[in-house]
C-alpha atoms as a PDB file:
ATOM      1  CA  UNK A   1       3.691  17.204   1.852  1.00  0.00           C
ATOM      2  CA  UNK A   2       2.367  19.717   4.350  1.00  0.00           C
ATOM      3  CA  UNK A   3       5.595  21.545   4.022  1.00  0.00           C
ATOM      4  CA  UNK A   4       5.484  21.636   0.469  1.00  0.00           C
ATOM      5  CA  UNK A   5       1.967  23.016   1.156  1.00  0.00           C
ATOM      6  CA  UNK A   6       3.460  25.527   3.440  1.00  0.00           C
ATOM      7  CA  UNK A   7       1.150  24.120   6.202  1.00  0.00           C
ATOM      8  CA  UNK A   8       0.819  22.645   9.430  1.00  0.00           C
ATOM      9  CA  UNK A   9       0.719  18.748   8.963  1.00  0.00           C
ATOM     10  CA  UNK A  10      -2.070  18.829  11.073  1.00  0.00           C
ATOM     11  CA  UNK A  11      -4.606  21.129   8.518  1.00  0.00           C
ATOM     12  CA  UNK A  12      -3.088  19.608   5.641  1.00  0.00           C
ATOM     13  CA  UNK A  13      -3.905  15.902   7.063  1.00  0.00           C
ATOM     14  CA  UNK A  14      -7.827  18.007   7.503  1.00  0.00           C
ATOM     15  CA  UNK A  15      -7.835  19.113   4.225  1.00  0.00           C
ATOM     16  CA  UNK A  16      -6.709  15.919   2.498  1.00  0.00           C
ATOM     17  CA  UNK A  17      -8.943  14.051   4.514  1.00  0.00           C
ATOM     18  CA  UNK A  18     -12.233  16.579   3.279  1.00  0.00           C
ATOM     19  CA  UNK A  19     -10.826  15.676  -0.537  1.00  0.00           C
ATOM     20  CA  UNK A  20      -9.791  12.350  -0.665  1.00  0.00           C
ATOM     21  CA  UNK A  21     -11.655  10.687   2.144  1.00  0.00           C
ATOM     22  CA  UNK A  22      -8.863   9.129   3.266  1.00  0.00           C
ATOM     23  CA  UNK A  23      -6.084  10.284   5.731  1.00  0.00           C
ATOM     24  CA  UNK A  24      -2.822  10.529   3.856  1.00  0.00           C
ATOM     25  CA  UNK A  25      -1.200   7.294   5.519  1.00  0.00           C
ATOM     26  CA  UNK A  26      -4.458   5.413   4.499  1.00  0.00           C
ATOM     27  CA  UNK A  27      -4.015   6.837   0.664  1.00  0.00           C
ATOM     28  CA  UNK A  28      -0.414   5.826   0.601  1.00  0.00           C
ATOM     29  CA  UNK A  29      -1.672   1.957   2.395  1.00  0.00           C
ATOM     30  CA  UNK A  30      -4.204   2.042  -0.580  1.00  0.00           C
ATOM     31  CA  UNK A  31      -2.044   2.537  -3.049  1.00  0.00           C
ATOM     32  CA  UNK A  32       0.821   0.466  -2.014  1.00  0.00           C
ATOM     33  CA  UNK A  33      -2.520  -2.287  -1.609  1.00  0.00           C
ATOM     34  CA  UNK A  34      -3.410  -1.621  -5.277  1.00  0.00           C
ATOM     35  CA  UNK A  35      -0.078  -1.659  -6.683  1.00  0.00           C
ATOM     36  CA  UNK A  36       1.145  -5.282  -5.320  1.00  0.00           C
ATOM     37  CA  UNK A  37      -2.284  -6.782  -6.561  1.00  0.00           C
ATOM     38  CA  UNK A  38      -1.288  -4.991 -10.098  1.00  0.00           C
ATOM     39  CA  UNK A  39       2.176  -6.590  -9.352  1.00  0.00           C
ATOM     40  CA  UNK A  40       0.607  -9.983  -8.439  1.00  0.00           C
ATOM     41  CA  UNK A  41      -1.048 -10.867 -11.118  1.00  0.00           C
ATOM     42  CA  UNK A  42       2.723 -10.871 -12.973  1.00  0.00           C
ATOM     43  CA  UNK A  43       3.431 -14.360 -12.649  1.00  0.00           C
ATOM     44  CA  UNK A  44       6.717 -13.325 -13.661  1.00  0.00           C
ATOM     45  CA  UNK A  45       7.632 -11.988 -10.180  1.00  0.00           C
ATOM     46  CA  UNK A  46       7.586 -13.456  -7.248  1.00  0.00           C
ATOM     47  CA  UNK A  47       6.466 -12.540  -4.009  1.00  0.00           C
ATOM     48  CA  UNK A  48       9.858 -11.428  -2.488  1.00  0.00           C
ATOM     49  CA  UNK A  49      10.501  -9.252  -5.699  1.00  0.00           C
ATOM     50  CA  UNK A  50       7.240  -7.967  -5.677  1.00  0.00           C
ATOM     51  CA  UNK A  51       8.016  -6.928  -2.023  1.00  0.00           C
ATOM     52  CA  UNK A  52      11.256  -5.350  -2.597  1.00  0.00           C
ATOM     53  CA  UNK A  53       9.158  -3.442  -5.276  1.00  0.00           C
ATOM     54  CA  UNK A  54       7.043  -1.995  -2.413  1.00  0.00           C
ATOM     55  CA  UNK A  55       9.832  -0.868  -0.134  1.00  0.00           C
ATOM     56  CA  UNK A  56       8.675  -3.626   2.512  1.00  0.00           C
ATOM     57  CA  UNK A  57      12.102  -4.947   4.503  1.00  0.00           C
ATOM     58  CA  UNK A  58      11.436  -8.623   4.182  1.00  0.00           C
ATOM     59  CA  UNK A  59       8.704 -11.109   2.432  1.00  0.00           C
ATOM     60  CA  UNK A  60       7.023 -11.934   5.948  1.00  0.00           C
ATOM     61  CA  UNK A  61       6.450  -7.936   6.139  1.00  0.00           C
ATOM     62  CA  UNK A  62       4.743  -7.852   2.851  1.00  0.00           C
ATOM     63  CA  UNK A  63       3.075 -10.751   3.450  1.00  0.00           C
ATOM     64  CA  UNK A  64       1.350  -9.577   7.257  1.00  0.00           C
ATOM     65  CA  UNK A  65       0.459  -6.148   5.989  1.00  0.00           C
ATOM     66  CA  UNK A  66      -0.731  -7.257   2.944  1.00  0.00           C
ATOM     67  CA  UNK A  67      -3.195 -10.411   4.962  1.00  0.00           C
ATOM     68  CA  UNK A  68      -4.136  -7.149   7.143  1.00  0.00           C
ATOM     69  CA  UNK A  69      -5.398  -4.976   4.597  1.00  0.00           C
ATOM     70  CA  UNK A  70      -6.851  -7.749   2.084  1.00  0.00           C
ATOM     71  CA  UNK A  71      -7.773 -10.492   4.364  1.00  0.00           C
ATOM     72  CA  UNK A  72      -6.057 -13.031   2.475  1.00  0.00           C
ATOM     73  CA  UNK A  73      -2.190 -13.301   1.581  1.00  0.00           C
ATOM     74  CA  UNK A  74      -0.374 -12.329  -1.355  1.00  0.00           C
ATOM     75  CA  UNK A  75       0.081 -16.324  -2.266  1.00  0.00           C
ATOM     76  CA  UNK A  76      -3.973 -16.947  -1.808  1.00  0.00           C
ATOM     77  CA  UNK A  77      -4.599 -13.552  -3.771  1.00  0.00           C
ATOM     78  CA  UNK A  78      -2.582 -14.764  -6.831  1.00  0.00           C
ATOM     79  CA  UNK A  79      -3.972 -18.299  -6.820  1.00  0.00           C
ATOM     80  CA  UNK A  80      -7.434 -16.719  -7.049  1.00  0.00           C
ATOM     81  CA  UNK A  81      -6.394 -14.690 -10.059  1.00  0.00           C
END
C-alpha cells in the first residue's frame, strides 16, 4: 500500500495509524475478525469453509487466531448466536 502511496512503509504505517487508529496489520486482523463472525452466523458453512474463506492454512489456525482476538472460539461464538 505504501508503494501505491509512493511512500516509505514506515510514514504510511504513521499516517494510517493518525486516520484509522489502528496500524494497518491490526485493520486487516479487524476485518478478517469481523468478516468470520459475519461468516459464522451462516449455519450453512462450516468452520473449515469459513476458514478457507479467510485465507487461514488449516481449521486449528482459524480457530487459535480467532480464540486470540475474540476470547472465545469460532464453535463457542456460533453457539452463542
Amino acid at each position: 500500500m505504501a508503494a501505491v502511496a509512493q511512500i516509505s512503509p514506515y510514514h504510511f504505517t504513521r499516517l494510517f495509524k493518525q486516520a484509522m487508529g489502528l496500524t494497518p496489520r491490526q485493520y486487516v486482523i479487524r476485518c478478517r475478525i469481523e468478516t468470520a463472525k459475519r461468516l459464522l452466523a451462516k449455519w450453512e458453512l462450516s468452520i473449515t469453509e469459513i476458514s478457507d474463506r479467510l485465507g487461514f492454512t488449516s481449521h486449528s489456525h482459524f480457530t487459535t487466531f480467532f480464540r486470540k482476538h475474540t476470547g472465545i472460539t469460532p464453535t463457542a461464538y456460533r453457539r452463542g448466536l
